[in-house]
C-alpha atoms as a PDB file:
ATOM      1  CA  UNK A   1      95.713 140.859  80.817  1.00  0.00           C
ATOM      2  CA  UNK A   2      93.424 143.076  82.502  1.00  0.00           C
ATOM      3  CA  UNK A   3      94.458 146.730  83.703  1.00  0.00           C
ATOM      4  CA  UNK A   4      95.424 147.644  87.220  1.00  0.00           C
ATOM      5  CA  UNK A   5      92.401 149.428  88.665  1.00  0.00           C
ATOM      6  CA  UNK A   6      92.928 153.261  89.503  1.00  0.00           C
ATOM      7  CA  UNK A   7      93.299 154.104  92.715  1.00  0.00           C
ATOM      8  CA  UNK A   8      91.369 156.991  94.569  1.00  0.00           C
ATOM      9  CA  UNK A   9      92.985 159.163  97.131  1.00  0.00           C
ATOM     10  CA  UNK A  10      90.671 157.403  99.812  1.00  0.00           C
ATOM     11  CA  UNK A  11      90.951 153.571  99.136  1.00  0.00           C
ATOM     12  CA  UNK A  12      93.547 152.217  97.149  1.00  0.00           C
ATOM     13  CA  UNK A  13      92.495 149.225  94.904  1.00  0.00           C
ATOM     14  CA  UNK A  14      93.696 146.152  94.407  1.00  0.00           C
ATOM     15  CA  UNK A  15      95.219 145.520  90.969  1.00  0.00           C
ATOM     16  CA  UNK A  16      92.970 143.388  88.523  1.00  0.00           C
ATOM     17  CA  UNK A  17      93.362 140.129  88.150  1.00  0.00           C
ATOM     18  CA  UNK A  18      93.992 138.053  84.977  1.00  0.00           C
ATOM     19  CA  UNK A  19      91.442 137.783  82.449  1.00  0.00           C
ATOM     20  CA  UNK A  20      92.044 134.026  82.359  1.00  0.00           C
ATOM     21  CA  UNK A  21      92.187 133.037  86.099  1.00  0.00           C
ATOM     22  CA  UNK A  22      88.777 131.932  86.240  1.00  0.00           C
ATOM     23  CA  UNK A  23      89.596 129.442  83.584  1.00  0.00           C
ATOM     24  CA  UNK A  24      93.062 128.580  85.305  1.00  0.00           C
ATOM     25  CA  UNK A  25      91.306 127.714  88.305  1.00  0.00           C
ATOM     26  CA  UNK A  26      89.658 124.953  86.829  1.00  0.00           C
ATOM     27  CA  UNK A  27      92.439 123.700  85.211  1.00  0.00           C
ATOM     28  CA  UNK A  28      94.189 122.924  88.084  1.00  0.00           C
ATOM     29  CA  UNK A  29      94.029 119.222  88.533  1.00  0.00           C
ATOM     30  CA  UNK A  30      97.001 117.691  90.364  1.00  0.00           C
ATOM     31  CA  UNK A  31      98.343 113.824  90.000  1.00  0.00           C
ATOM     32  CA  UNK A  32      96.936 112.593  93.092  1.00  0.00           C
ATOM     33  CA  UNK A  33      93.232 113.749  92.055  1.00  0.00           C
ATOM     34  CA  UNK A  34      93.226 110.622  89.613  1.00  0.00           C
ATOM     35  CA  UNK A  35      93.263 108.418  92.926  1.00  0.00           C
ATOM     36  CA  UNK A  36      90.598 110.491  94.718  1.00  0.00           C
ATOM     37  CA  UNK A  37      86.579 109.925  94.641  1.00  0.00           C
ATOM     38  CA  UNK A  38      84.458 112.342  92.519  1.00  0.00           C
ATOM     39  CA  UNK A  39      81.163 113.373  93.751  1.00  0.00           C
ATOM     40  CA  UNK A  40      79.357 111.302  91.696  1.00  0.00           C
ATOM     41  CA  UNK A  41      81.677 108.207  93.313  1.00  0.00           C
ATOM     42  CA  UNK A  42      80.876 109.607  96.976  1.00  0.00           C
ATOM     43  CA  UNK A  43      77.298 109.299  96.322  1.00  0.00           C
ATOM     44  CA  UNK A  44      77.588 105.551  94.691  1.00  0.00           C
ATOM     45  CA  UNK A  45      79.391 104.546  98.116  1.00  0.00           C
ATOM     46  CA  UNK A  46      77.576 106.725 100.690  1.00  0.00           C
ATOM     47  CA  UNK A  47      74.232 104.913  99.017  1.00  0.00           C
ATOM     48  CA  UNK A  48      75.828 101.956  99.049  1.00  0.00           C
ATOM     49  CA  UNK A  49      76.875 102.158 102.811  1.00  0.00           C
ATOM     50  CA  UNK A  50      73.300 103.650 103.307  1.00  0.00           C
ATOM     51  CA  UNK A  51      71.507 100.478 102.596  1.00  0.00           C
ATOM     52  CA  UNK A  52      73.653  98.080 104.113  1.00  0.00           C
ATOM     53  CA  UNK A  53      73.267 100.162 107.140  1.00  0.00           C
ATOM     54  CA  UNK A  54      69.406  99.793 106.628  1.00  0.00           C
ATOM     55  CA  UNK A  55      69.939  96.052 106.407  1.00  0.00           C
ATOM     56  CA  UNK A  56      72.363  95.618 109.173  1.00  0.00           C
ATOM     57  CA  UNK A  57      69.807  97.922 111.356  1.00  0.00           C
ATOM     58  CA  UNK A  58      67.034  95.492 110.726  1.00  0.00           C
ATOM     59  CA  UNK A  59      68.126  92.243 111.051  1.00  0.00           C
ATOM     60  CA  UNK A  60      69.069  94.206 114.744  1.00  0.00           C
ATOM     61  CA  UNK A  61      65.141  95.122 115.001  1.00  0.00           C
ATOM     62  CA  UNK A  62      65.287  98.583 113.876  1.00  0.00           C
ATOM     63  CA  UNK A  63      63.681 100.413 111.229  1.00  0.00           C
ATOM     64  CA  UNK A  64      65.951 103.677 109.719  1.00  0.00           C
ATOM     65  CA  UNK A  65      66.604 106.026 106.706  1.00  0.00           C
ATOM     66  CA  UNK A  66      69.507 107.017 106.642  1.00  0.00           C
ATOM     67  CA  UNK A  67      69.957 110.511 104.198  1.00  0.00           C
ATOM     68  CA  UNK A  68      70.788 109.438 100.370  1.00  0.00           C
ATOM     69  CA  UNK A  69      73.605 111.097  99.158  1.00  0.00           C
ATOM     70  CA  UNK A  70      73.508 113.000  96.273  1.00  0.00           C
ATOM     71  CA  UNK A  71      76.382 113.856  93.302  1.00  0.00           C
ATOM     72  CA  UNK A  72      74.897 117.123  93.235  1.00  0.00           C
ATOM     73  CA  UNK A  73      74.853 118.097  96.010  1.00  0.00           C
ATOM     74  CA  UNK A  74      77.789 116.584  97.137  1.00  0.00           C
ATOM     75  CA  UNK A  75      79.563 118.210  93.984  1.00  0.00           C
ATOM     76  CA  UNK A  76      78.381 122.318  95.100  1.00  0.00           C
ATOM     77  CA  UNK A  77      79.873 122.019  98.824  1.00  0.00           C
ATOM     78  CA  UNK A  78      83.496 120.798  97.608  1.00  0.00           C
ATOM     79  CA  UNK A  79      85.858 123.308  96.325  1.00  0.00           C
ATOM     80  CA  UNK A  80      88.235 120.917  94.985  1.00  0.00           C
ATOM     81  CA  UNK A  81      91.577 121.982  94.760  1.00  0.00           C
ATOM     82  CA  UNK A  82      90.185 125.986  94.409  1.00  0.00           C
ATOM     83  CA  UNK A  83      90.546 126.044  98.009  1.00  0.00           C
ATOM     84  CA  UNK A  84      93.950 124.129  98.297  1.00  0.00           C
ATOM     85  CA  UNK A  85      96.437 127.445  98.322  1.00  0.00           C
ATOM     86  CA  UNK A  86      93.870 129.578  99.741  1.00  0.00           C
ATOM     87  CA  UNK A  87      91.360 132.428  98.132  1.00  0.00           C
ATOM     88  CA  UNK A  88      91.634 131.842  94.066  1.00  0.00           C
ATOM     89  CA  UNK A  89      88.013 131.971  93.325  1.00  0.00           C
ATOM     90  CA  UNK A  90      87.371 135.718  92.550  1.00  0.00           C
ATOM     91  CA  UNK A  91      83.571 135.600  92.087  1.00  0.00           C
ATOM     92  CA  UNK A  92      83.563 133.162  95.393  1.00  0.00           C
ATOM     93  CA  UNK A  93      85.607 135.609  97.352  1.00  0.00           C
ATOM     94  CA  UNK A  94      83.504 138.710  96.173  1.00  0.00           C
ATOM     95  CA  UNK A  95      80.217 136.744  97.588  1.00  0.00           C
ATOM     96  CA  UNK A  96      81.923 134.701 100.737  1.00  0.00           C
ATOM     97  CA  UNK A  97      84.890 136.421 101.607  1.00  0.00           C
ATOM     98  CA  UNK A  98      87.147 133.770 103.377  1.00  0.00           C
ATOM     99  CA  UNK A  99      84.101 131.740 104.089  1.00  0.00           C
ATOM    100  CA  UNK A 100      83.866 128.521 102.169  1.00  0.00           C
ATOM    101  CA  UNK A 101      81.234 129.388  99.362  1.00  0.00           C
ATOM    102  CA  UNK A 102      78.344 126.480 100.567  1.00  0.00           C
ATOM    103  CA  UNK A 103      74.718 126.242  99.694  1.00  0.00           C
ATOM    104  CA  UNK A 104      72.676 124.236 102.583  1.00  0.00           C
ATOM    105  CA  UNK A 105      74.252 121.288 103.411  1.00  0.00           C
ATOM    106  CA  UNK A 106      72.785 118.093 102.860  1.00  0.00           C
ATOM    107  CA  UNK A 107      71.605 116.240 106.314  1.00  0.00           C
ATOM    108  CA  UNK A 108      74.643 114.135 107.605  1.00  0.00           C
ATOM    109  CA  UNK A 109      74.986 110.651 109.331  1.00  0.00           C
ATOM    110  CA  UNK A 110      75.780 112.599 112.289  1.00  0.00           C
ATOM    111  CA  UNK A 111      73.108 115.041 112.148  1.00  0.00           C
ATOM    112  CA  UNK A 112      70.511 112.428 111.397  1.00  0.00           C
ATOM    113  CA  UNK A 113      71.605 110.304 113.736  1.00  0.00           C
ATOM    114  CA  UNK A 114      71.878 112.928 116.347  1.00  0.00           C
ATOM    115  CA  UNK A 115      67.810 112.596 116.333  1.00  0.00           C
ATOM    116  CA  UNK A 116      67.457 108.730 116.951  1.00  0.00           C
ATOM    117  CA  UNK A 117      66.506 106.532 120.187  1.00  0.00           C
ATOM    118  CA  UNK A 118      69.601 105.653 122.491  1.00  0.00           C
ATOM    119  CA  UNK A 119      68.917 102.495 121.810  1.00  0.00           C
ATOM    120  CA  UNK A 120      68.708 102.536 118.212  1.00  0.00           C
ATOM    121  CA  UNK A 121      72.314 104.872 117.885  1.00  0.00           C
ATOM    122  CA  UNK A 122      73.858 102.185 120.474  1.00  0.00           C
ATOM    123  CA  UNK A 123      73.503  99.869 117.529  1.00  0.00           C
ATOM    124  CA  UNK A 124      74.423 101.943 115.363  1.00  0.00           C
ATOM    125  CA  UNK A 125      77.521 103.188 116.791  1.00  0.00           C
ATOM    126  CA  UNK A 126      78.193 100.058 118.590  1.00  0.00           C
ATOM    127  CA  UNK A 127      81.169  99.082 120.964  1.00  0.00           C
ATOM    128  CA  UNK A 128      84.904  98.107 120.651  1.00  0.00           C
ATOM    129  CA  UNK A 129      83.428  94.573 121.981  1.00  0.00           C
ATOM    130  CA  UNK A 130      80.746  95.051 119.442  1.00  0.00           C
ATOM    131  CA  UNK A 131      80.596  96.527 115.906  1.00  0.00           C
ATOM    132  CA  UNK A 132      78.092  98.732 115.707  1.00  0.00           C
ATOM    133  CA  UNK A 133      76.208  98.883 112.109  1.00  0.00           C
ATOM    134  CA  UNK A 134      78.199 102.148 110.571  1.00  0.00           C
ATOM    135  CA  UNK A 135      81.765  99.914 110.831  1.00  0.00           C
ATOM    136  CA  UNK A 136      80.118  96.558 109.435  1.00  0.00           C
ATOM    137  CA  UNK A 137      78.511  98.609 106.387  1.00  0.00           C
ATOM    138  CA  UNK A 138      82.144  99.687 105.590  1.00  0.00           C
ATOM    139  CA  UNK A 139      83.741  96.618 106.056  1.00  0.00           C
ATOM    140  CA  UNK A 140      81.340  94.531 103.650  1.00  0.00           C
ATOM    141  CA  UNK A 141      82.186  97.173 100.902  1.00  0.00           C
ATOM    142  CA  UNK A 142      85.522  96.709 102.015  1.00  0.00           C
ATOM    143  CA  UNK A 143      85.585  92.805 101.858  1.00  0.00           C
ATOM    144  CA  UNK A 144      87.369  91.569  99.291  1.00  0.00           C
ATOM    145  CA  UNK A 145      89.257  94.579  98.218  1.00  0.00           C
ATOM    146  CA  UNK A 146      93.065  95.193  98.126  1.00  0.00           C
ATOM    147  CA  UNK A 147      94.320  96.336 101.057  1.00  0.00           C
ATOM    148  CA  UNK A 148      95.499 100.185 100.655  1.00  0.00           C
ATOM    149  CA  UNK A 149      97.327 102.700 103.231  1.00  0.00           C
ATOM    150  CA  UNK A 150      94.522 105.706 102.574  1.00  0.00           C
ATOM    151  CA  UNK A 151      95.765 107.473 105.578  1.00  0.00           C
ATOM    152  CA  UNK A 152      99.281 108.092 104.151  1.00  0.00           C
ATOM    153  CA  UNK A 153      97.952 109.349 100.947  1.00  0.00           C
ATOM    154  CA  UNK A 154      95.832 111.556 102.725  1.00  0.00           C
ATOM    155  CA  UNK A 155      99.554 112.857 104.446  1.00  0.00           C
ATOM    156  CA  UNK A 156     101.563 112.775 101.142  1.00  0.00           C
ATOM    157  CA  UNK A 157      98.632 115.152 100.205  1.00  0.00           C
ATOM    158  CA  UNK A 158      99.034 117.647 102.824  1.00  0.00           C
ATOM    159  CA  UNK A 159     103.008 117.424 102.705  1.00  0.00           C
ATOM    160  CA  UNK A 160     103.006 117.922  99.255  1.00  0.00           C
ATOM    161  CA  UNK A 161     100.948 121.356 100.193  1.00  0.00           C
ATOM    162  CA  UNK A 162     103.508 122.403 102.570  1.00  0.00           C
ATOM    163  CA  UNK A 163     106.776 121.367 100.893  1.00  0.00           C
ATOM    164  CA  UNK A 164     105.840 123.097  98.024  1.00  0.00           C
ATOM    165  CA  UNK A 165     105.020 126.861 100.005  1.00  0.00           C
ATOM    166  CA  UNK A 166     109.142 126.384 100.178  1.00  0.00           C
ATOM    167  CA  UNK A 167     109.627 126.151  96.391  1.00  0.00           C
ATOM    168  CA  UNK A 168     112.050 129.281  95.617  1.00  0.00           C
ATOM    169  CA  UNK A 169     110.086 130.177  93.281  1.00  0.00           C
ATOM    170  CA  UNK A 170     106.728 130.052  95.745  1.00  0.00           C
ATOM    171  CA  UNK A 171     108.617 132.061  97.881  1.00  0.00           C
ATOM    172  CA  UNK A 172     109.274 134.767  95.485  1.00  0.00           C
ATOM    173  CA  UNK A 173     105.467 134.634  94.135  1.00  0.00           C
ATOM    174  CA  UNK A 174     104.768 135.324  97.488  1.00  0.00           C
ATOM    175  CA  UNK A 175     106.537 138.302  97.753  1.00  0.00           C
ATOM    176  CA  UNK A 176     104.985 139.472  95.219  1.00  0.00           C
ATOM    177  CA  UNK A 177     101.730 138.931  96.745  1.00  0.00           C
ATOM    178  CA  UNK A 178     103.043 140.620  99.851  1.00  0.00           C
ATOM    179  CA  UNK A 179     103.670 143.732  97.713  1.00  0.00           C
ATOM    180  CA  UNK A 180     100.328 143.676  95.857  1.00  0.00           C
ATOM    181  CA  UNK A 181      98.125 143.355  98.948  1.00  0.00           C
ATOM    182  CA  UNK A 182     100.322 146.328 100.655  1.00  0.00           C
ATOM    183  CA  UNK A 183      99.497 148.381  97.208  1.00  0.00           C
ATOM    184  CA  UNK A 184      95.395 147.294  98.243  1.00  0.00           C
ATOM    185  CA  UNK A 185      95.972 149.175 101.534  1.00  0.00           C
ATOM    186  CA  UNK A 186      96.377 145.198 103.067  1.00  0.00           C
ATOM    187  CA  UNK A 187      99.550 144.395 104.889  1.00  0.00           C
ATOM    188  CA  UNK A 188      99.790 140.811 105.374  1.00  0.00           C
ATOM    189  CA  UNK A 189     103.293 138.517 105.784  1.00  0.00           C
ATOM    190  CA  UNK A 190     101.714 135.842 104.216  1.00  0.00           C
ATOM    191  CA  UNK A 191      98.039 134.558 102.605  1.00  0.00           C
ATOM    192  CA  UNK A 192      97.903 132.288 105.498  1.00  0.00           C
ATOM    193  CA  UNK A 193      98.100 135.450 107.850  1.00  0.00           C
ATOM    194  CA  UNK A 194      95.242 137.126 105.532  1.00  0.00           C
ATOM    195  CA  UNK A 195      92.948 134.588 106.333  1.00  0.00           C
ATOM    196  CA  UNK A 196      93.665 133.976 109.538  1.00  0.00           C
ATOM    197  CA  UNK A 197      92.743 137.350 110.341  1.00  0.00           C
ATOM    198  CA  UNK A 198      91.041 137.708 113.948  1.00  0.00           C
ATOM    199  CA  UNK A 199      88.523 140.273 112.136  1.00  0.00           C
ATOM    200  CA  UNK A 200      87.146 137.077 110.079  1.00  0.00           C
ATOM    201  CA  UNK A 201      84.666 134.678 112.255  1.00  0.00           C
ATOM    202  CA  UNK A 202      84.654 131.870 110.239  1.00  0.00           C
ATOM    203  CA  UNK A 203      82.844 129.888 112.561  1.00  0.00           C
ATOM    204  CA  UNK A 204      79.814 131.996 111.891  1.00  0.00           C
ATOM    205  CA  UNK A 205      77.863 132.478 108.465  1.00  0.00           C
ATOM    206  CA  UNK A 206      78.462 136.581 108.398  1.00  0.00           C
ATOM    207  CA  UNK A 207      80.478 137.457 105.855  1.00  0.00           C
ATOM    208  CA  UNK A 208      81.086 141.320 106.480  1.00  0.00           C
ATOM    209  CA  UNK A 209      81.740 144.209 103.359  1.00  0.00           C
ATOM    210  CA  UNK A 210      85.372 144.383 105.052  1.00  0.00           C
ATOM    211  CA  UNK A 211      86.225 140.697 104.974  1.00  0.00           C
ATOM    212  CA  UNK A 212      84.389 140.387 100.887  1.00  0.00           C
ATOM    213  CA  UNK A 213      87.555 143.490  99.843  1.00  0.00           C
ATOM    214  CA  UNK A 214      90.160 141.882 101.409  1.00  0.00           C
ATOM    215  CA  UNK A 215      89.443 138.094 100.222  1.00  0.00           C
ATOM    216  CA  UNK A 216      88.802 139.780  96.780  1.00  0.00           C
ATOM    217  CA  UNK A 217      92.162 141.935  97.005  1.00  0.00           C
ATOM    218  CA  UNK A 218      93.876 138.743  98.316  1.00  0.00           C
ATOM    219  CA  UNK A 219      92.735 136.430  95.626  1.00  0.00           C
ATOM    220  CA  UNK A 220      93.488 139.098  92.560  1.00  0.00           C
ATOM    221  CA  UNK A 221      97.230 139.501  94.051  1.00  0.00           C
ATOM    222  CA  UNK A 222      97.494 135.438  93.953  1.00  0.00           C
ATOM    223  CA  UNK A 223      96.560 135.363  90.351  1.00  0.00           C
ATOM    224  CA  UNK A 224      98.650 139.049  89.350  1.00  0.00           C
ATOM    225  CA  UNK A 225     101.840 137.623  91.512  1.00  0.00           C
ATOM    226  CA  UNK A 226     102.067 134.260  89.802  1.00  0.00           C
ATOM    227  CA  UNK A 227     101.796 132.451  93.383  1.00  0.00           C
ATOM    228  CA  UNK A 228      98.853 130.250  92.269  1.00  0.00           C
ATOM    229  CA  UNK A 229     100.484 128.792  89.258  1.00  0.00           C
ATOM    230  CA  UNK A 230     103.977 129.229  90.916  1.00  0.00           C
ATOM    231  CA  UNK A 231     102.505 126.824  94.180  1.00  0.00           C
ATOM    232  CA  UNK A 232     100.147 124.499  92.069  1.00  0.00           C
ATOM    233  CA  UNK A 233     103.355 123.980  89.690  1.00  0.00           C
ATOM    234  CA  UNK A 234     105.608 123.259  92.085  1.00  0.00           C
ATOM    235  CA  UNK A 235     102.725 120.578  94.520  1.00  0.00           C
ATOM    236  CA  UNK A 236     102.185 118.732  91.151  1.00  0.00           C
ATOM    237  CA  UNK A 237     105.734 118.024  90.414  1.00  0.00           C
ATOM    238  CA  UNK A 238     105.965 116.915  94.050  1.00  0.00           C
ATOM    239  CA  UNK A 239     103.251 114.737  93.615  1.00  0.00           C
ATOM    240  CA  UNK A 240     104.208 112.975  90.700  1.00  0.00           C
ATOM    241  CA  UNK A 241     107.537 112.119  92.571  1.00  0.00           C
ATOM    242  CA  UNK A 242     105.383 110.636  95.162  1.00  0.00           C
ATOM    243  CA  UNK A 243     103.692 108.928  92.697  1.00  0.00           C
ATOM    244  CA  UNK A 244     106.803 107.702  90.756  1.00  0.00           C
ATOM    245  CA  UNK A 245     109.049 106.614  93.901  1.00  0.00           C
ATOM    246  CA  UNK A 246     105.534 104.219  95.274  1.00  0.00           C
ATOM    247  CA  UNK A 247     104.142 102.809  92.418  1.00  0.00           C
ATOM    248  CA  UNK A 248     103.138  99.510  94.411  1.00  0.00           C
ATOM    249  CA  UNK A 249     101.482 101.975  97.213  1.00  0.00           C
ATOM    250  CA  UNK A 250      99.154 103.903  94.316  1.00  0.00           C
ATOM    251  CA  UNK A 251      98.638 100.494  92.044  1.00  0.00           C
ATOM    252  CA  UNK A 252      96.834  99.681  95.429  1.00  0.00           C
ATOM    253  CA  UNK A 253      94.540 102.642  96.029  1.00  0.00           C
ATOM    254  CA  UNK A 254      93.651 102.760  92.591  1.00  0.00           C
ATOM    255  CA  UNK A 255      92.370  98.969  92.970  1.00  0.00           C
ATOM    256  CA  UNK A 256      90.950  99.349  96.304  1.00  0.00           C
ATOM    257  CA  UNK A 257      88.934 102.292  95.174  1.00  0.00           C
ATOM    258  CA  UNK A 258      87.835 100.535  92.053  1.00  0.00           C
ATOM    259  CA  UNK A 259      86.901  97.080  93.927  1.00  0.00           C
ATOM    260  CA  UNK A 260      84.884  98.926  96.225  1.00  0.00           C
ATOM    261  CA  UNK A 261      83.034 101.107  93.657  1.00  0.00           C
ATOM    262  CA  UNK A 262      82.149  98.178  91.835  1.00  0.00           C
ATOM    263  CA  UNK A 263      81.284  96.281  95.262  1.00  0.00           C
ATOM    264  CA  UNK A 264      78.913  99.503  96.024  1.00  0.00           C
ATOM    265  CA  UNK A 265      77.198  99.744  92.631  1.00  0.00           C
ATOM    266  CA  UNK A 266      76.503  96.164  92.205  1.00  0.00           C
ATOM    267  CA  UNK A 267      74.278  96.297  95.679  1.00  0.00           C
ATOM    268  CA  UNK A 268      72.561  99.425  94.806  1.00  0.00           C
ATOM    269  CA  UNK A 269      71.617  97.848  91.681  1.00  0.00           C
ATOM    270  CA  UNK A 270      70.368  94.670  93.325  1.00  0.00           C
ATOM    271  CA  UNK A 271      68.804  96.610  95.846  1.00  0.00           C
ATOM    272  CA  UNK A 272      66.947  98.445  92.956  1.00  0.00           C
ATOM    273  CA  UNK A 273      66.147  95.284  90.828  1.00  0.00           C
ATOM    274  CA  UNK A 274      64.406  93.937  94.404  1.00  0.00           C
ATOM    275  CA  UNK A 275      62.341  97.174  94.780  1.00  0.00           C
ATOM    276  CA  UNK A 276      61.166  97.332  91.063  1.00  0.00           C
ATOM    277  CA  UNK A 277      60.601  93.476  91.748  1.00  0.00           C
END
């Protein structure tokens, strides 16, 4: 484990973190992540949903191109789960403070179809009366696949996250943190009170010095107060519960998500057999 940093008489510093948080932040994969898309998944049904967009749009009279989504970059604007109890991404917090650590984003749907005709987003939007292209591209990947209750595994995922805060032994990590940010010269009740911090505009892509020391401090005083491993230990074992006490619920994601993938890739690669034709 890495020394505590001296601290001058002016600034106090915030004590080091361990030498193998880095690697502990990748390692934290929780049981619901097996039932979640990877980037390179996303991309296989964003294309997919892409072109039968495209199709839908010109059978309608309408020539588009919609952006292709890509694994890559798809992959460097999601934090995965390094995000999930707050700051734990040293290097991330050093460069982007609180910020979310994001290259340029890709164009979106919305974005790209900010900059079409009226006419041409009516029919892509649509009506309640009338379908507009976006909802029939998801329901034809959709056809024929199990049906599966996404929405409450998107809750279960978030109450997991909160239950878990209230794990005695969360508690106590964070009291720890508490004490090591106050040590930094940071006096916070809570991590969720350090970045929720008036001082930080997160709605705007400055990142000042001031915010970059106290993201750093905060994420060195997760790692050196056991509250990352102490909250990610505690969410996983609440997860697996979930996943033990519904086993019809999460034999039905997994198949929905896997009917659909397949659905997705077999029309890309028709749709590429037909262009190479």
């Amino acid at each position: 484990m890495a020394s505590a940093a001296a601290c001058s008489a002016d600034e106090p510093a915030a004590p080091a973190a361990p030498d193998q948080d880095s690697a502990a932040m990748t390692q934290l994969v929780l049981p619901f992540d097996a039932y979640k898309t990877t980037p390179k998944q996303r991309a296989v049904l964003g294309n997919a949903h892409n072109h039968l967009v495209v199709q839908c749009m010109r059978e309608r009279g309408s020539t588009v191109t919609p952006p292709a989504e890509d694994a890559a970059d798809i992959a460097a604007v999601d934090p995965g789960n390094s995000r999930r109890y707050g700051v734990t991404d040293i290097e991330a917090a050093k460069q982007y403070g609180y910020h979310l650590a994001r290259p340029p984003s890709p164009d979106t749907t919305g974005a790209w179809a900010a900059k079409l005709p009226k006419p041409v987003r009516h029919r892509l939007y649509g009506t309640a009366a009338d379908r507009g292209c976006l909802d029939r591209a998801t329901q034809t990947l959709d056809k024929g696949a199990r049906k599966a209750d996404w929405p409450w595994f998107s809750l279960q995922d978030s109450l997991t996250l909160e239950q878990a805060a209230k794990d005695p032994t969360v508690k106590e990590a964070a009291k720890r943190w508490q004490s090591c940010m106050a040590q930094a010269g940071h006096s916070y009740p809570s991590p969720e009170a350090a970045i929720a911090d008036k001082r930080w505009n997160l709605d705007e892509p400055e990142v000042t010095e001031e915010e970059k020391q106290t993201a750093t401090a905060d994420t060195r005083c997760k790692w050196s107060s056991g509250l990352v491993l102490a909250w990610y230990g505690a969410d996983a074992e609440l997860q697996q519960d979930v996943i033990a006490d519904n086993p019809r619920r999460f034999t039905a994601l997994r198949s929905n998500l896997k009917q659909r993938l397949k659905r997705a890739s077999g029309l890309l690669a028709q749709h590429k057999s037909g262009q190479v034709g």
